[in-house]
N, C-alpha and C. Protein backbone atom coordinates (compact mmCIF):
# COMPACT_ATOMS: atom_id res chain seq x y z
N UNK A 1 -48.64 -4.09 3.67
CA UNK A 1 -47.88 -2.98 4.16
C UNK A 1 -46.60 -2.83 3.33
N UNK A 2 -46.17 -1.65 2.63
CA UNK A 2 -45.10 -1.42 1.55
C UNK A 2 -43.70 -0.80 2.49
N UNK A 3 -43.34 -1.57 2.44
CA UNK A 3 -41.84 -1.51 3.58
C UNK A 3 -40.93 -0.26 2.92
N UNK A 4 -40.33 0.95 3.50
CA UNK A 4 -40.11 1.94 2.83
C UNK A 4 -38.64 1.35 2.47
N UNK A 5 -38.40 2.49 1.23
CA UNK A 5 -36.79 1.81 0.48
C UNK A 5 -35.36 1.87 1.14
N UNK A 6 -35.85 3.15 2.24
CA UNK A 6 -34.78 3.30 3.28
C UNK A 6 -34.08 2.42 4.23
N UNK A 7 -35.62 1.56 4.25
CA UNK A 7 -35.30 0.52 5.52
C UNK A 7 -34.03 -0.71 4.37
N UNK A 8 -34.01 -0.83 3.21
CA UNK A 8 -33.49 -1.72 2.67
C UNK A 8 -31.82 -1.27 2.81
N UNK A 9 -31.85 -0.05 2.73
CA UNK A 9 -30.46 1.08 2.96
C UNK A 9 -30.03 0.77 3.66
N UNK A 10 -30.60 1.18 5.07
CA UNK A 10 -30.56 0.79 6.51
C UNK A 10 -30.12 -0.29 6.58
N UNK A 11 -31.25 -1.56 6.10
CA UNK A 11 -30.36 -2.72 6.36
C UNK A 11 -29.00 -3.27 5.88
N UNK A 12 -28.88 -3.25 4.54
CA UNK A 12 -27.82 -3.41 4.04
C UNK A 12 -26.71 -2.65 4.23
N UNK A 13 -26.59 -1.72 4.29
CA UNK A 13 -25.47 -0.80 5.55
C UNK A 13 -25.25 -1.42 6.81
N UNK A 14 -26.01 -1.91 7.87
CA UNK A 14 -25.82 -2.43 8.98
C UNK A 14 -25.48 -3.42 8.68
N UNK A 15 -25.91 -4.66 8.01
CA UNK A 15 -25.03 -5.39 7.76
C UNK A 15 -23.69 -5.90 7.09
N UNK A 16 -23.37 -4.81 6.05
CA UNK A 16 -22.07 -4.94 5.94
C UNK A 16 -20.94 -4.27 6.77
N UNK A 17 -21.70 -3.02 7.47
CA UNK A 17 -20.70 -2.58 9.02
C UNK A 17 -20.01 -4.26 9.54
N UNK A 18 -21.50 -4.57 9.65
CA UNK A 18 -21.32 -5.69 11.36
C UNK A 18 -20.41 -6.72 10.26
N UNK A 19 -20.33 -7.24 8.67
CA UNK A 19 -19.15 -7.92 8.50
C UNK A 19 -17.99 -7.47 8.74
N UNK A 20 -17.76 -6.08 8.14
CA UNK A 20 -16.17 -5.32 8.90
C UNK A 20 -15.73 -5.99 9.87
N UNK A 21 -17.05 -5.37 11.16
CA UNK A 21 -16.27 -5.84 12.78
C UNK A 21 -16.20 -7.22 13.03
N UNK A 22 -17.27 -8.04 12.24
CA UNK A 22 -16.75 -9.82 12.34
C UNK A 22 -15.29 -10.11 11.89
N UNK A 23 -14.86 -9.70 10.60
CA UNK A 23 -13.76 -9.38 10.25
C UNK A 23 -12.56 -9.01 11.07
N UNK A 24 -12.68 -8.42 11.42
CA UNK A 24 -11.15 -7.35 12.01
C UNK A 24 -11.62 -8.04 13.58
N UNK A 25 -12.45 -9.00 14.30
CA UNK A 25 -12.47 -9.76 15.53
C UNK A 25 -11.91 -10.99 14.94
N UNK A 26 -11.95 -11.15 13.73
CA UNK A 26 -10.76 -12.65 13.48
C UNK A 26 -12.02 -13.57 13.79
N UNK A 27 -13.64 -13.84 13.23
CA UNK A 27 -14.64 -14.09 13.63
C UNK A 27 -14.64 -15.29 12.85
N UNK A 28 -15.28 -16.92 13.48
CA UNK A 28 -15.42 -17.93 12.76
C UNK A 28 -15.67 -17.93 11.20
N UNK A 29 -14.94 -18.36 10.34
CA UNK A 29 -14.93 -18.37 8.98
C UNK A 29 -16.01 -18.04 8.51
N UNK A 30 -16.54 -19.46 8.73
CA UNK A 30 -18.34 -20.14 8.25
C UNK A 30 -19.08 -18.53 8.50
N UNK A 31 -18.91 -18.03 9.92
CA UNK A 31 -20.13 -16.69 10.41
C UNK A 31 -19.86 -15.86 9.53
N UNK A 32 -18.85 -14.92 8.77
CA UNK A 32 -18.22 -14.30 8.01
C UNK A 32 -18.33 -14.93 6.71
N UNK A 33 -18.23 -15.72 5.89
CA UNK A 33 -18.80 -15.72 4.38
C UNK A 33 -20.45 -16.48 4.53
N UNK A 34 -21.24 -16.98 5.40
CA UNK A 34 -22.54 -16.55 5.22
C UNK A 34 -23.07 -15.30 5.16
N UNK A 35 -22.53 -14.34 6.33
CA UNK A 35 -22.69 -13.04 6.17
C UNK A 35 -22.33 -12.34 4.73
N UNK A 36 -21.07 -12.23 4.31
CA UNK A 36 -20.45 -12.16 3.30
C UNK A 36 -21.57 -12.17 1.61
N UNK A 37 -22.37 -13.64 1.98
CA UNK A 37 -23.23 -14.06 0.79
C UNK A 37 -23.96 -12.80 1.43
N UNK A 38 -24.84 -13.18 2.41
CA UNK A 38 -26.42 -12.42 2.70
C UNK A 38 -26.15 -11.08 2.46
N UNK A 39 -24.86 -10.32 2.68
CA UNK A 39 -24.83 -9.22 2.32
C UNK A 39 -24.56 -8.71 1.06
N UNK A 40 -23.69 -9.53 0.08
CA UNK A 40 -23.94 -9.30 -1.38
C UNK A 40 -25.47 -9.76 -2.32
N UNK A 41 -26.80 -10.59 -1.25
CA UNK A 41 -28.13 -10.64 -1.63
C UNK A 41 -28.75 -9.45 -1.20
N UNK A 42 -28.41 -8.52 -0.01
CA UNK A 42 -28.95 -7.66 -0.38
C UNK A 42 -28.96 -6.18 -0.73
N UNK A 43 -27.91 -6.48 -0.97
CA UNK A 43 -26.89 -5.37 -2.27
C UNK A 43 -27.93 -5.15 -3.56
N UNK A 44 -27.87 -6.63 -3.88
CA UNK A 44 -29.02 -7.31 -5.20
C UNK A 44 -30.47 -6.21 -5.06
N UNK A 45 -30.62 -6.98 -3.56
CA UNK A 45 -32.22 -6.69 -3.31
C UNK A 45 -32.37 -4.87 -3.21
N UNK A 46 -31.44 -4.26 -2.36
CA UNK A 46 -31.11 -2.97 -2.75
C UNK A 46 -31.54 -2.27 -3.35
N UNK A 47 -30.61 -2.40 -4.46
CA UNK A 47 -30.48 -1.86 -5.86
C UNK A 47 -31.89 -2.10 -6.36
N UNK A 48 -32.36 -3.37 -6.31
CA UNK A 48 -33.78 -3.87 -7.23
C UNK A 48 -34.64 -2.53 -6.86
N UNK A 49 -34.97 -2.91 -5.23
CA UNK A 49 -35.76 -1.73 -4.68
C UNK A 49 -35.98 -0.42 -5.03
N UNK A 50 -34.57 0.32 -4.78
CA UNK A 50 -34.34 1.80 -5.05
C UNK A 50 -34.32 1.78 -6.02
N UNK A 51 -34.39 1.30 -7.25
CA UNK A 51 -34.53 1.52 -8.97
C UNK A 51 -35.86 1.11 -9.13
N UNK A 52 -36.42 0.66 -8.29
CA UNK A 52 -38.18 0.08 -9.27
C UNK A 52 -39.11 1.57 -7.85
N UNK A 53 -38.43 1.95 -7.16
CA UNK A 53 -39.18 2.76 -6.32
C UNK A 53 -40.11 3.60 -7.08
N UNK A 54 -41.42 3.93 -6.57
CA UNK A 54 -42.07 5.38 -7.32
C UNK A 54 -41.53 6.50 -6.57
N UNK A 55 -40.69 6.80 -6.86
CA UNK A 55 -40.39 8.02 -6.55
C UNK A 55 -40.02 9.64 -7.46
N UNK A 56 -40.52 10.64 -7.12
CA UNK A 56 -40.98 11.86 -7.80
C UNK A 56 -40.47 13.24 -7.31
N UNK A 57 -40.36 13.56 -7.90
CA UNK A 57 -39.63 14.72 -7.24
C UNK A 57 -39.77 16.40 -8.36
N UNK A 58 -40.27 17.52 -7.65
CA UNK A 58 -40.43 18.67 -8.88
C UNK A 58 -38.68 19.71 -8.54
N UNK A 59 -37.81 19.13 -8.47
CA UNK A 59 -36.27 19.43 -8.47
C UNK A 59 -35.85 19.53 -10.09
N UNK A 60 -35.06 20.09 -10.15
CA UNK A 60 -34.82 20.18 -11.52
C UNK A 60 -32.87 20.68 -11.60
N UNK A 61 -31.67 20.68 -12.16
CA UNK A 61 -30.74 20.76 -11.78
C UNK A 61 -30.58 22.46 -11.34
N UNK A 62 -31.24 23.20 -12.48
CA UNK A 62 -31.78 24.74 -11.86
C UNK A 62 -31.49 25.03 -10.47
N UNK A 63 -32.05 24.01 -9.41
CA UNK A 63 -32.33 24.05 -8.25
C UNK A 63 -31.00 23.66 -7.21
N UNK A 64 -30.26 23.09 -7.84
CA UNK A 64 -28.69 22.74 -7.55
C UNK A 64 -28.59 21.87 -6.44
N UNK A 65 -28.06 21.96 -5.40
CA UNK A 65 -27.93 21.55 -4.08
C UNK A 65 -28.74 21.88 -3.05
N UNK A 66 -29.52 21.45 -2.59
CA UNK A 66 -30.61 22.13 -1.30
C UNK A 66 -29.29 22.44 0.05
N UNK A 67 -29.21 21.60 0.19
CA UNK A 67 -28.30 22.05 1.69
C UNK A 67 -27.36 22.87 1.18
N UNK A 68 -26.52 23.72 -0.11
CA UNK A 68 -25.93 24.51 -0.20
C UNK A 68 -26.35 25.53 -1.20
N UNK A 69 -27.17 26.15 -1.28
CA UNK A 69 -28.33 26.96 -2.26
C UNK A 69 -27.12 28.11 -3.05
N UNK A 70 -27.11 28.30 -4.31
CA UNK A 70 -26.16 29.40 -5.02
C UNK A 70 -27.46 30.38 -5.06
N UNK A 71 -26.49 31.51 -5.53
CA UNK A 71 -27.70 32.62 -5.69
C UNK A 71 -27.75 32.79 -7.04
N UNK A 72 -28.41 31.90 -7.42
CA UNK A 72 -28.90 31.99 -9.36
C UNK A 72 -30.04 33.44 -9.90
N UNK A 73 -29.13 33.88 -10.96
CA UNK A 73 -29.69 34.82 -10.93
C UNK A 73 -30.15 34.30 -12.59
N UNK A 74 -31.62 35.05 -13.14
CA UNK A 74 -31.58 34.57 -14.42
C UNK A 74 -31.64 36.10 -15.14
């Protein structure tokens, strides 16, 4: 089963939120730079993911912004 690249997003976003709030609760050292590591591994893992993804797309810069469309005239 090919785990989608989002979920790696997802995760690594949630877990560097939840270091913030360990952080700013003044949270046991040790809990906060294990976190700290695991979240700069999957920063790593991340990046690996979303750059080796197959992903395709028939967009071209022509096409500009979808959520704010210009009126290109040729």
């Amino acid at each position: 089963m090919k785990i989608p690249v989002m979920f790696y997003v997802a995760l690594t976003t949630f877990l560097l939120v939840l270091l913030t709030i360990m952080v700013s609760m003044n949270m046991v050292f040790t809990w906060v730079f294990y976190t700290m590591c695991l979240g700069q591994l999957m920063v790593v893992v991340m990046v690996f993911k979303v750059l080796r993804d197959k992903y395709t797309t028939d967009k071209t810069f022509e096409n500009f912004y979808e959520d704010k469309p210009i009126n290109y005239r040729k």
